[in-house]
N, C-alpha and C. Protein backbone atom coordinates (compact mmCIF):
# COMPACT_ATOMS: atom_id res chain seq x y z
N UNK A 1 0.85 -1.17 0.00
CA UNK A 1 0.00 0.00 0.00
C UNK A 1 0.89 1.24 0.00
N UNK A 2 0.50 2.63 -0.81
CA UNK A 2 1.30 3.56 -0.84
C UNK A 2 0.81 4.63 0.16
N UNK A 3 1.39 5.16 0.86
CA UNK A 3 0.39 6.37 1.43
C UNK A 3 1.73 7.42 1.06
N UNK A 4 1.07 9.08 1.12
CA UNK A 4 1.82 9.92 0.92
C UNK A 4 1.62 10.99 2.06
N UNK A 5 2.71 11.58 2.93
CA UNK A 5 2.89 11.70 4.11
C UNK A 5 4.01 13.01 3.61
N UNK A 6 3.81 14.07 4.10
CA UNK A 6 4.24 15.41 3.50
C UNK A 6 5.11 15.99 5.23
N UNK A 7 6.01 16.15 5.29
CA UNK A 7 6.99 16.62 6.63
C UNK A 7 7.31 17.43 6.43
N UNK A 8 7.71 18.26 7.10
CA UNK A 8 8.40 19.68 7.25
C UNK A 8 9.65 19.53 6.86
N UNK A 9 10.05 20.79 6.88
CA UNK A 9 11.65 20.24 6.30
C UNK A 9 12.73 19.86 7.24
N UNK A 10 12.31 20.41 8.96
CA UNK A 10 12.94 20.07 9.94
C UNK A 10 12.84 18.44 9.74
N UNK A 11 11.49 17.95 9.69
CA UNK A 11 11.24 16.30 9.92
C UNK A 11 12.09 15.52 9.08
N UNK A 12 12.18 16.13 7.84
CA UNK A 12 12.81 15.62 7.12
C UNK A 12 14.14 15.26 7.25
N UNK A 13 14.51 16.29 7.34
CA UNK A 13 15.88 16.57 7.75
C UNK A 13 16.15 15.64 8.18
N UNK A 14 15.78 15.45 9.48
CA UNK A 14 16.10 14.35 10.83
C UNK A 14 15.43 12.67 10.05
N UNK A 15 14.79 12.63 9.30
CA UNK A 15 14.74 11.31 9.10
C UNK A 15 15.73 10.87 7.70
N UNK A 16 16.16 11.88 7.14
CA UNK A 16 17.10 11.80 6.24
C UNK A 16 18.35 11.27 7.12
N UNK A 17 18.76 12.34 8.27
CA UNK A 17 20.09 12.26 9.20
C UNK A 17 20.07 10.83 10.00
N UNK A 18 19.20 10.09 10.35
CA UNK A 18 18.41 9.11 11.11
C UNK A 18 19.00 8.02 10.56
N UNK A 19 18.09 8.07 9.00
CA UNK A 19 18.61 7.08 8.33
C UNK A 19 20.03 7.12 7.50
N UNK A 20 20.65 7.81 7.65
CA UNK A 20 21.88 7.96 7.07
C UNK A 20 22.87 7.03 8.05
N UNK A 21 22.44 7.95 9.62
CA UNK A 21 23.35 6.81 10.43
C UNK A 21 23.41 5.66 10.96
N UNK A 22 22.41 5.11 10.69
CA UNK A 22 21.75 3.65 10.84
C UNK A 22 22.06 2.82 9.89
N UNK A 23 21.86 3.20 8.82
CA UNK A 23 22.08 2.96 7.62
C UNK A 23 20.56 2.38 6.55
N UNK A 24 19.60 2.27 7.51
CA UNK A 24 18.52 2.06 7.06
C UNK A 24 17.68 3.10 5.78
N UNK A 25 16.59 2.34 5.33
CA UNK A 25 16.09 3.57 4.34
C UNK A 25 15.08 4.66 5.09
N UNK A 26 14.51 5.42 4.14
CA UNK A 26 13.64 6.13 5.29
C UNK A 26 12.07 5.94 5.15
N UNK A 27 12.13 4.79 4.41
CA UNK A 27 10.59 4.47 4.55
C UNK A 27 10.48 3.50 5.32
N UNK A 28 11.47 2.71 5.61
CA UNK A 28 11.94 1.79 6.72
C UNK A 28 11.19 2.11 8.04
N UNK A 29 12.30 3.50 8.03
CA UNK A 29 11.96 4.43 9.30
C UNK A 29 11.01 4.55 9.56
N UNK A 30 9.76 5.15 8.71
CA UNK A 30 8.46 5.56 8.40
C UNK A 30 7.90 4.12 9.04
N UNK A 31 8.02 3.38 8.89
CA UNK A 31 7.22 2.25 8.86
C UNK A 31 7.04 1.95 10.01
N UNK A 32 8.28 1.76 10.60
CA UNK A 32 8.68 1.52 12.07
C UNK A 32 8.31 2.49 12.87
N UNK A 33 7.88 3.45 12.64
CA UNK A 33 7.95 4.48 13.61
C UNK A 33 6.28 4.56 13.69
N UNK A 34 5.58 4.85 12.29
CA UNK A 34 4.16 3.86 12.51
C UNK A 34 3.56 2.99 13.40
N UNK A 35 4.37 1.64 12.85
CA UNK A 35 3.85 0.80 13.82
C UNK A 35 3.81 0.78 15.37
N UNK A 36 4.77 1.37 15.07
CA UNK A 36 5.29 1.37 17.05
C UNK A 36 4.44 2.34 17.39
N UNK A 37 4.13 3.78 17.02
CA UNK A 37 3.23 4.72 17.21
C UNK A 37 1.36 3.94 17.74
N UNK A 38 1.51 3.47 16.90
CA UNK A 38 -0.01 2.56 16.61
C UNK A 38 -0.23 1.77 17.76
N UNK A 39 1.00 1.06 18.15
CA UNK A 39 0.56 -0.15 19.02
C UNK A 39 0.66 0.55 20.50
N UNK A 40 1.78 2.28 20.53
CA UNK A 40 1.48 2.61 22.19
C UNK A 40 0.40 3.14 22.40
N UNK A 41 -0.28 3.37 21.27
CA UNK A 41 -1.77 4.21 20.94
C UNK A 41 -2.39 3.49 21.67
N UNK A 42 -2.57 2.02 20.97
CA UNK A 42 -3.88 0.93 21.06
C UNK A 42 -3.57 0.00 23.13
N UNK A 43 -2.27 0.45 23.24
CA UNK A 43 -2.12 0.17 24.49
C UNK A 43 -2.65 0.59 25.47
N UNK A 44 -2.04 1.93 25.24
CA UNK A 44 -2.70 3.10 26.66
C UNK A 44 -4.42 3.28 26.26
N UNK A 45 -4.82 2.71 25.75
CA UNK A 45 -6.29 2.33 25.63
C UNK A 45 -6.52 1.22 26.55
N UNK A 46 -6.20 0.67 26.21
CA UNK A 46 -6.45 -0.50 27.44
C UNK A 46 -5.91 -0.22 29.03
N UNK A 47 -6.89 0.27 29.90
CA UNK A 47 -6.15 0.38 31.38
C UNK A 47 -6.66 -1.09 32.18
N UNK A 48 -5.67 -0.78 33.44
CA UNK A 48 -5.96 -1.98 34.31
C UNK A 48 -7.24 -2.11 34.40
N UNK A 49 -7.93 -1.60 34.50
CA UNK A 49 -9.61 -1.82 35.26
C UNK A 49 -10.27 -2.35 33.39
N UNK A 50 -9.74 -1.91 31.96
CA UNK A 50 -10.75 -2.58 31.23
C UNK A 50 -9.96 -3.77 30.56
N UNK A 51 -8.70 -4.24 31.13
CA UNK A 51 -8.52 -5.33 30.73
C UNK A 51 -9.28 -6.23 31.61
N UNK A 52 -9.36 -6.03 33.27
CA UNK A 52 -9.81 -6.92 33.68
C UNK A 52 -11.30 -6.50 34.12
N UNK A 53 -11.85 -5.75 33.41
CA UNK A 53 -13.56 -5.49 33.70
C UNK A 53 -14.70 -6.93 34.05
N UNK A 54 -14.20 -7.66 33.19
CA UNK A 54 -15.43 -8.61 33.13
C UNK A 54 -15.11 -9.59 34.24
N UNK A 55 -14.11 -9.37 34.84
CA UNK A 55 -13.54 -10.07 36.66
C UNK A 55 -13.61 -9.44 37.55
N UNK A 56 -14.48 -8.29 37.43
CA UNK A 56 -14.57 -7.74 38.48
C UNK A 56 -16.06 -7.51 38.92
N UNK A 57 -16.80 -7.60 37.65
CA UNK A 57 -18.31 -7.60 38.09
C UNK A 57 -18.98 -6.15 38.55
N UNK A 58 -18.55 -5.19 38.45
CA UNK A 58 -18.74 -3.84 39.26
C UNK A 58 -20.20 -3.59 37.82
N UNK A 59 -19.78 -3.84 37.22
CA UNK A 59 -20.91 -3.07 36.36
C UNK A 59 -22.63 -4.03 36.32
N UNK A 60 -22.17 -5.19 37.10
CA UNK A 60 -23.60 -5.83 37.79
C UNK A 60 -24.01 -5.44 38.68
N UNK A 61 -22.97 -4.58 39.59
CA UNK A 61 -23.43 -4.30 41.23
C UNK A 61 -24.27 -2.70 40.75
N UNK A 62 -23.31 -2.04 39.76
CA UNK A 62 -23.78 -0.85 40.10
C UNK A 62 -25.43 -0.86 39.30
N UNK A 63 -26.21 -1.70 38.39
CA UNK A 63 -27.24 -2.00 37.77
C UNK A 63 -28.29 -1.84 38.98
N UNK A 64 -27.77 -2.65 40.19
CA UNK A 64 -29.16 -3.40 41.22
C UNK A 64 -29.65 -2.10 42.23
């Protein structure tokens, strides 16, 4: 899939400089930096109380 993703020239800069010293490409970068973005997203969505909601029963007590 292509997406097109427009940076400043500071951003650029730095993912040009990034990948220069890594040696990686910079869609590489892009990619990785995505995913990882995505998954601390979809994390800090999940807190202690709604991973374990359905073990705790509070939302039967507070119904009665």
């Amino acid at each position: 899939m292509t997406l097109s993703v427009r940076l400043s020239v500071e951003e650029e800069a730095l993912l040009e400089k990034t990948a220069r010293r890594i040696g990686r490409s910079k869609s590489e970068l892009a990619r990785q930096a995505v995913y990882e973005l995505c998954q601390k997203l979809i994390q800090a969505e999940r807190s202690p109380y709604s991973i374990g909601e359905d073990l705790f029963g509070a939302g039967k007590l507070a119904r009665l």
